[in-house]
N, C-alpha and C. Protein backbone atom coordinates (compact mmCIF):
# COMPACT_ATOMS: atom_id res chain seq x y z
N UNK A 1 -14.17 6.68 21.53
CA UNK A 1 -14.29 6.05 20.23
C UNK A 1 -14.04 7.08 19.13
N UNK A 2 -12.88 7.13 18.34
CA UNK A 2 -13.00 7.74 17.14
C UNK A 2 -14.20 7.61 15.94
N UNK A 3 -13.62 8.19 14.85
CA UNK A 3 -14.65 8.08 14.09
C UNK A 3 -14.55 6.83 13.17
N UNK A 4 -15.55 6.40 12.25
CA UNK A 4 -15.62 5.08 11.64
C UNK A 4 -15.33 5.87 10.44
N UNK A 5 -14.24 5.56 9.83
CA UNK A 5 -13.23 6.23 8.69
C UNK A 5 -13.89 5.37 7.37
N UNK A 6 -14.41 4.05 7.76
CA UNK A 6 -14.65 3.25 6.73
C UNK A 6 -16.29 3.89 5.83
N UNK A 7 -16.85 4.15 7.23
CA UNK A 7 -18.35 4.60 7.43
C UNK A 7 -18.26 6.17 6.31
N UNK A 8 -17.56 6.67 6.66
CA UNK A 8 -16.96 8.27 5.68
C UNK A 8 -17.02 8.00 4.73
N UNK A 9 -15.68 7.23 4.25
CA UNK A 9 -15.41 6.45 2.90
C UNK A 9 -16.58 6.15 2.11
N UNK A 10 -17.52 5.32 2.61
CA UNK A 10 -18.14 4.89 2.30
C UNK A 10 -19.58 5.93 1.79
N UNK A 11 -19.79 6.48 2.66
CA UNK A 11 -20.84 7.96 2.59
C UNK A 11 -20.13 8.79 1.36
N UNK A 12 -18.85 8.83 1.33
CA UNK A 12 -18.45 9.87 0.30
C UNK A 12 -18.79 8.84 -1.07
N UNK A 13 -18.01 8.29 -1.45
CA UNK A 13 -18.38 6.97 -1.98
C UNK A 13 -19.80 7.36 -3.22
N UNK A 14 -20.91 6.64 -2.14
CA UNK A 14 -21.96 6.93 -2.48
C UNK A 14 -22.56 8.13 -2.80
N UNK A 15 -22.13 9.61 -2.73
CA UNK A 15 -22.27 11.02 -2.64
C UNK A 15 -21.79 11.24 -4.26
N UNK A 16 -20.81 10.62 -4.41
CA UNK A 16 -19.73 10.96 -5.37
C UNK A 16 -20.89 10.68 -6.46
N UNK A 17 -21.47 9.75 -6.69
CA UNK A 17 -22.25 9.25 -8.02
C UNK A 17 -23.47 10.29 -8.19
N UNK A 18 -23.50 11.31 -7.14
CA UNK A 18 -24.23 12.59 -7.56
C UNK A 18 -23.58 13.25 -8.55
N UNK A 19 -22.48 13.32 -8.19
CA UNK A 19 -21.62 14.39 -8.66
C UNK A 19 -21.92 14.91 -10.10
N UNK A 20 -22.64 16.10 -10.35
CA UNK A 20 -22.60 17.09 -12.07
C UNK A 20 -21.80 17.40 -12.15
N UNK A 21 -20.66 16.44 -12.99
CA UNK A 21 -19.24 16.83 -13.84
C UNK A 21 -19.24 16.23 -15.27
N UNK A 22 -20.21 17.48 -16.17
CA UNK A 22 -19.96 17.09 -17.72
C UNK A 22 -19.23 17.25 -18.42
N UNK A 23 -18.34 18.12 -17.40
CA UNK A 23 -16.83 18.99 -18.70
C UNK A 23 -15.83 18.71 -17.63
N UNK A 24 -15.40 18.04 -16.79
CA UNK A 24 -14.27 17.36 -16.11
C UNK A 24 -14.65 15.67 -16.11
N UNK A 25 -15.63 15.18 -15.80
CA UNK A 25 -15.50 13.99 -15.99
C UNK A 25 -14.77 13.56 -14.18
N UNK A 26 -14.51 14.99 -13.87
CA UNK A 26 -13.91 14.29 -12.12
C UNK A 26 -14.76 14.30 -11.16
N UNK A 27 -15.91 13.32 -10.65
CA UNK A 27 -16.43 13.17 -9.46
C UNK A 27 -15.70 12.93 -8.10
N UNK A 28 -16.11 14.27 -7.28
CA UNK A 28 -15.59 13.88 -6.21
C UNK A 28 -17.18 13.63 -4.83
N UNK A 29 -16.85 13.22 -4.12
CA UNK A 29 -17.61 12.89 -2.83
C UNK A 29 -17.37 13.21 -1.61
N UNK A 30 -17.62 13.98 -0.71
CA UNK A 30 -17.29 14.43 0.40
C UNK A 30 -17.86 13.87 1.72
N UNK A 31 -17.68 13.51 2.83
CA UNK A 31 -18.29 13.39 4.09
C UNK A 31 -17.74 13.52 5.19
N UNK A 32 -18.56 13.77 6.08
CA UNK A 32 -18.10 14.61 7.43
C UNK A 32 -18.75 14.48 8.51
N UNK A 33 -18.41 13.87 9.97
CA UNK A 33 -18.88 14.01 10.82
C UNK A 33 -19.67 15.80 11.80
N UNK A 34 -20.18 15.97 12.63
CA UNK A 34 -20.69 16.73 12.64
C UNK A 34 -20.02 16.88 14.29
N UNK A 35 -20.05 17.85 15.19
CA UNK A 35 -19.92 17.68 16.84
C UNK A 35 -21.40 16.99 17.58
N UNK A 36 -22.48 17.11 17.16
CA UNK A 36 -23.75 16.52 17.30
C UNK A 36 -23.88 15.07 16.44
N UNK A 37 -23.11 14.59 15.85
CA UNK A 37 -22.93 13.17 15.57
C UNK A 37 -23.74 13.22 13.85
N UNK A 38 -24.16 14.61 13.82
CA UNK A 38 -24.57 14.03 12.25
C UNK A 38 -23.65 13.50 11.15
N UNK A 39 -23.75 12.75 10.34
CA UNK A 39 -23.58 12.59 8.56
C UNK A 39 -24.27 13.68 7.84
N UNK A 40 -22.76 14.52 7.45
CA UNK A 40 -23.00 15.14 6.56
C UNK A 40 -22.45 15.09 4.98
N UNK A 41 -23.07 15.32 3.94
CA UNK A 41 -22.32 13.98 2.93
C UNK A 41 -22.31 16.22 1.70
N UNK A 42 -21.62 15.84 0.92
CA UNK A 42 -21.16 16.26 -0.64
C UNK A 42 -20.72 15.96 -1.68
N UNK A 43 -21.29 16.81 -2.98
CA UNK A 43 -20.52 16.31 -4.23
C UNK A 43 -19.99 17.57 -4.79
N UNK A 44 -19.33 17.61 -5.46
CA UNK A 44 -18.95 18.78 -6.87
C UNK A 44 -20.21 18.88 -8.03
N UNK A 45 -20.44 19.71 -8.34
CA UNK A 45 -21.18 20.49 -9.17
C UNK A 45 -20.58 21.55 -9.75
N UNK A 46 -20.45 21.08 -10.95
CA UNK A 46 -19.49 21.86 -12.01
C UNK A 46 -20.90 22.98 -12.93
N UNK A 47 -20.09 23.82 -13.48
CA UNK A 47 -20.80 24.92 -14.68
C UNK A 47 -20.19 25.58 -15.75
N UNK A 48 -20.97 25.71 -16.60
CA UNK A 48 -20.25 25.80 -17.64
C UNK A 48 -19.66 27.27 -17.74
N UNK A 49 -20.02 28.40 -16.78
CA UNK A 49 -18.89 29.40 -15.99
C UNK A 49 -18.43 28.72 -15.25
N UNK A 50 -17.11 28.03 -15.41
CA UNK A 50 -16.09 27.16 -14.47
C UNK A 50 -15.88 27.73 -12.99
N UNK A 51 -15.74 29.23 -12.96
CA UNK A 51 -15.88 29.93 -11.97
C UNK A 51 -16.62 29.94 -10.82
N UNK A 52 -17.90 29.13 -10.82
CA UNK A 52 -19.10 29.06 -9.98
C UNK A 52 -19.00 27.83 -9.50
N UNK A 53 -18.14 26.88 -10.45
CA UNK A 53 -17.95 25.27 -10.12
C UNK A 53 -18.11 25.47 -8.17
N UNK A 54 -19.29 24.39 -7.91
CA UNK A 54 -19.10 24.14 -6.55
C UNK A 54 -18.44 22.58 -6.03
N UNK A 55 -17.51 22.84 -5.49
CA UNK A 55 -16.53 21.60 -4.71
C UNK A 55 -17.40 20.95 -3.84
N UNK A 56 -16.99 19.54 -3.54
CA UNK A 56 -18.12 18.75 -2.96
C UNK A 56 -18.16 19.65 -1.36
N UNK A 57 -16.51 19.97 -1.18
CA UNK A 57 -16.42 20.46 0.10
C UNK A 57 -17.69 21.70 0.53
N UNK A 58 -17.49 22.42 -0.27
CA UNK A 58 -18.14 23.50 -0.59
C UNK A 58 -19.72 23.02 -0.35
N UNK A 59 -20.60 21.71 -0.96
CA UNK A 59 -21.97 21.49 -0.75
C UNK A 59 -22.01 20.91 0.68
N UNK A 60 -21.15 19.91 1.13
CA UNK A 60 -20.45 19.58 2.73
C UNK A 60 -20.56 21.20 3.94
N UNK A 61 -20.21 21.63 3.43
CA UNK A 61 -20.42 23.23 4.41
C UNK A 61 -22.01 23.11 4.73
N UNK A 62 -22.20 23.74 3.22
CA UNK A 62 -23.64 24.28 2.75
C UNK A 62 -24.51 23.46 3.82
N UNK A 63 -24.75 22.13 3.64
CA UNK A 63 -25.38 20.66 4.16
C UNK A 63 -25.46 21.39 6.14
N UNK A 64 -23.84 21.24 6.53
CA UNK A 64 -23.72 21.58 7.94
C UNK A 64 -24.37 23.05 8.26
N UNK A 65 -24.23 24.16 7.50
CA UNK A 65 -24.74 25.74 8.04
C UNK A 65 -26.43 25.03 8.08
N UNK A 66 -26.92 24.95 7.09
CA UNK A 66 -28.58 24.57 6.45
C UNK A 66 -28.98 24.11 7.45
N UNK A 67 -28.46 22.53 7.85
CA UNK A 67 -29.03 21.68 8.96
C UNK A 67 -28.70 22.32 9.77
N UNK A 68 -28.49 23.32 10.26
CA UNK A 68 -28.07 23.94 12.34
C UNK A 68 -27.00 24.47 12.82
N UNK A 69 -26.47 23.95 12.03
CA UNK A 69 -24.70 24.54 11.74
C UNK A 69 -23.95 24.05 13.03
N UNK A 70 -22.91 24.04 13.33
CA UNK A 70 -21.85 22.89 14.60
C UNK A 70 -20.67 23.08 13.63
N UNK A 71 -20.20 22.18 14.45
CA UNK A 71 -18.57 22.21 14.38
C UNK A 71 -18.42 21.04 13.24
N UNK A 72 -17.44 20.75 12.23
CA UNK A 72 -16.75 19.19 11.70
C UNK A 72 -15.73 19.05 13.00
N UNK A 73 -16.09 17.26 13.00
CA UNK A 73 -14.80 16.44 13.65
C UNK A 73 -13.98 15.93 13.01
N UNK A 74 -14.83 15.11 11.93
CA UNK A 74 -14.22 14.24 11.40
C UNK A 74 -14.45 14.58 9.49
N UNK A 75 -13.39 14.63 8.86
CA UNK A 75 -14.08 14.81 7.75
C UNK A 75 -13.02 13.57 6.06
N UNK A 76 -13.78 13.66 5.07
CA UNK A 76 -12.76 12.86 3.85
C UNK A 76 -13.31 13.50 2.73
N UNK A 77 -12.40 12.49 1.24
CA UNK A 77 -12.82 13.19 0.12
C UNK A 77 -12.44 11.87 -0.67
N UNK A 78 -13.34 11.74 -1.73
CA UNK A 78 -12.82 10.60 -2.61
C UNK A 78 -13.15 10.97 -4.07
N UNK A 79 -12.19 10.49 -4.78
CA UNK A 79 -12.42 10.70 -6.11
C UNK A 79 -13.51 9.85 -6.60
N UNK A 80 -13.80 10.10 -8.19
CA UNK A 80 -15.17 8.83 -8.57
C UNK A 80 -14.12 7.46 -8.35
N UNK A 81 -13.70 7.34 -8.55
CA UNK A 81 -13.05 5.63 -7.99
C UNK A 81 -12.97 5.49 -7.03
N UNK A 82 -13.71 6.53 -5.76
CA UNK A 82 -13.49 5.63 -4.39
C UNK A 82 -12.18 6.06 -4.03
N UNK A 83 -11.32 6.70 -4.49
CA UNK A 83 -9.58 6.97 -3.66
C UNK A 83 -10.00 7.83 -2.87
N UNK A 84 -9.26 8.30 -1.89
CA UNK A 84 -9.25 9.07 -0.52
C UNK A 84 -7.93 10.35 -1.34
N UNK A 85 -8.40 11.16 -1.86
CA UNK A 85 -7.92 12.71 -2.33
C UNK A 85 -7.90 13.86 -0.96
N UNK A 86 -6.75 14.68 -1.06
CA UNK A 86 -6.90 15.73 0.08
C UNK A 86 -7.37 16.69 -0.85
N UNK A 87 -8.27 17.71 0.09
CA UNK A 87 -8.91 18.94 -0.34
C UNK A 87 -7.79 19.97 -0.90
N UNK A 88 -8.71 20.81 -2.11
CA UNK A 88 -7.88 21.69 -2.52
C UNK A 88 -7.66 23.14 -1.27
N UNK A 89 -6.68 24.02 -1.92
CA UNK A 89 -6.27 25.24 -0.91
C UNK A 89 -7.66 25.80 -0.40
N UNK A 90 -8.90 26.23 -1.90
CA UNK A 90 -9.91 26.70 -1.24
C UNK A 90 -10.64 25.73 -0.16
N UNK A 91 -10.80 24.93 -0.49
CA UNK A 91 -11.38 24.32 0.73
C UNK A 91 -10.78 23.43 1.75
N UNK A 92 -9.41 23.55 1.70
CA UNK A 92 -9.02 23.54 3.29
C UNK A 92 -9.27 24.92 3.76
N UNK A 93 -9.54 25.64 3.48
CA UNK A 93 -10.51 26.96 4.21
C UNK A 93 -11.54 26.97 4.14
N UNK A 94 -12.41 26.41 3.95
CA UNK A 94 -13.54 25.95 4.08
C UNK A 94 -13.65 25.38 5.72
N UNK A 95 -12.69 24.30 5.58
CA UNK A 95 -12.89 23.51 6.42
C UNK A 95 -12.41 23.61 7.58
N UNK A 96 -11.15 24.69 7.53
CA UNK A 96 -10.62 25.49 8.99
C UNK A 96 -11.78 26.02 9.50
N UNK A 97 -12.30 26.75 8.73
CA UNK A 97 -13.69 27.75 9.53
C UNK A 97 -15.07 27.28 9.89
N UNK A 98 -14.92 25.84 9.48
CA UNK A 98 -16.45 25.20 9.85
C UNK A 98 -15.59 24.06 10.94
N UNK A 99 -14.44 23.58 10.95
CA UNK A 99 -13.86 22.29 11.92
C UNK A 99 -12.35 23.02 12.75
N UNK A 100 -11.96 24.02 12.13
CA UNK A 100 -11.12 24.67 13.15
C UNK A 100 -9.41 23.76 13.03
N UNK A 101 -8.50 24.30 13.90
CA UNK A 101 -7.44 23.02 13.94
C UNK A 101 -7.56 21.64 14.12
N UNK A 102 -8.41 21.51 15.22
CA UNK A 102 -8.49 20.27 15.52
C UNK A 102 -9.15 19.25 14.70
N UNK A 103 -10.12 19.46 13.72
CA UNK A 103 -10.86 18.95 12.85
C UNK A 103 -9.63 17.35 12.26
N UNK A 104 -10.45 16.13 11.97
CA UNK A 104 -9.52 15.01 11.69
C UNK A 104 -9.61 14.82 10.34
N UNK A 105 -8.52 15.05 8.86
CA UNK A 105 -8.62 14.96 7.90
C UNK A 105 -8.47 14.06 7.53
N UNK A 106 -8.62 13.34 6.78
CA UNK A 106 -7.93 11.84 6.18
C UNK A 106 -7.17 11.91 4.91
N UNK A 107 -6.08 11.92 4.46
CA UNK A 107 -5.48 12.07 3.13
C UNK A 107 -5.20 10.77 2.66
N UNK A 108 -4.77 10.88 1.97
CA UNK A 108 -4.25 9.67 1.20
C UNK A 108 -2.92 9.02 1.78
N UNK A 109 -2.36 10.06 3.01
CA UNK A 109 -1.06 9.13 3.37
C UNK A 109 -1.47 9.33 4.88
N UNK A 110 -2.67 9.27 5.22
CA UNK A 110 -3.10 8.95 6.51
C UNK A 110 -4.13 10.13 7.06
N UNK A 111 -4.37 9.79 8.46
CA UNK A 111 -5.19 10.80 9.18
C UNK A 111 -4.32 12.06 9.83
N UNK A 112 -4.49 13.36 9.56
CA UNK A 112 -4.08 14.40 9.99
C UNK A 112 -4.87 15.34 10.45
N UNK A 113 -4.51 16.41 11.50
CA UNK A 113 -5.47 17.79 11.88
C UNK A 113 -5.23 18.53 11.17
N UNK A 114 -6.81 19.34 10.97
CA UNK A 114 -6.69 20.10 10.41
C UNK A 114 -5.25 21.19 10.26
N UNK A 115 -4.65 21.57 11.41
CA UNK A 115 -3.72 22.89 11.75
C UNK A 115 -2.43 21.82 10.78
N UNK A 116 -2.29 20.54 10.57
CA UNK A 116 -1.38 19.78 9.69
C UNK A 116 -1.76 20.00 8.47
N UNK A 117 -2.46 19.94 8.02
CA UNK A 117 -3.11 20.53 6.60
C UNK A 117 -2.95 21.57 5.95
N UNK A 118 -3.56 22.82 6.64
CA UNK A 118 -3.24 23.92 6.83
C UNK A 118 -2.53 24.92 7.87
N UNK A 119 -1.17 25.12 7.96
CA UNK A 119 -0.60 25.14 8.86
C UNK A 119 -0.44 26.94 8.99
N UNK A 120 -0.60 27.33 10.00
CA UNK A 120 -0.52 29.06 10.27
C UNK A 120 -1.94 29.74 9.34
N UNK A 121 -3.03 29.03 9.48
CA UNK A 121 -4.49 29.61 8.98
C UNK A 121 -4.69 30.47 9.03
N UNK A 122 -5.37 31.35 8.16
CA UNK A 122 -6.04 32.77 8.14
C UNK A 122 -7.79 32.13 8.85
N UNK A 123 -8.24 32.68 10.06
CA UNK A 123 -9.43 32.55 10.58
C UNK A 123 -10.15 33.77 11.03
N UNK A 124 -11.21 33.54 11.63
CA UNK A 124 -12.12 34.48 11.85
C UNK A 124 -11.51 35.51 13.47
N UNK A 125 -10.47 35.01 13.56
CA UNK A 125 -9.68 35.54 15.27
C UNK A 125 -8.99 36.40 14.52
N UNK A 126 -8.21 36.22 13.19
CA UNK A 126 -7.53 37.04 12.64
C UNK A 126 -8.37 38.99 11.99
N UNK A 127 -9.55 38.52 12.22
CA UNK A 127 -10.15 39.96 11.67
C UNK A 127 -10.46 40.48 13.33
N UNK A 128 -9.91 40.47 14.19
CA UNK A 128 -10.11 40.97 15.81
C UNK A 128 -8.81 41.87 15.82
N UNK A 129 -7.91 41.52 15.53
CA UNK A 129 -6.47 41.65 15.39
C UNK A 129 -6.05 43.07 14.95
């Protein structure tokens, strides 16, 4: 059984109306399956040093290390209207190093792996090297 894409959607969705964005006005919502089957959900949290701004992806990590830390399987992103947005550059590295290649992204023009996303990754095998 794959994952319930609607069930994501929907978790991000609801995540999103957290979202502290007083000087963008852009809520985003994050959610993510876990390898242990959790829901793990995020928002963006913006500051007024723009620099510190945290990406929903970014509280989505945080959520997975905190609770026990595992692998992502399955993960999405939605804007405040509910659209299905792909992650920015920083956090498709985020998400290589917590879900790896195989990790299942959802974009806006369908479901892709992670290694499709980000293709030839900088990872944690690369500092062995």
């Amino acid at each position: 059984m794959g994952p319930d894409w609607d069930a994501l959607r929907s978790a991000a969705r609801d995540v999103s109306r957290h979202a502290y964005v007083p000087y963008s006005q852009y809520a985003v919502g994050a959610a993510a399956t876990a390898d242990d089957g959790r829901l793990l959900v995020g928002c963006n949290v913006e500051n007024a040093a723009y620099g510190v701004t945290l990406c929903a992806e970014c509280s989505l990590v945080s959520a997975l290390v905190t609770g026990g830390g595992g692998r992502l399987t399955a993960f999405t992103c939605v804007d405040g209207r509910g659209r299905v947005i792909t992650p920015c550059g920083r956090c498709r590295q985020l998400l290589w190093e917590h879900g790896g290649p195989e990790l299942l992204v959802e974009t806006p023009q369908g479901v892709i792996t992670m290694d499709q996303l980000l293709p030839q990754a900088f990872g944690p095998e690369d500092l062995t090297r």
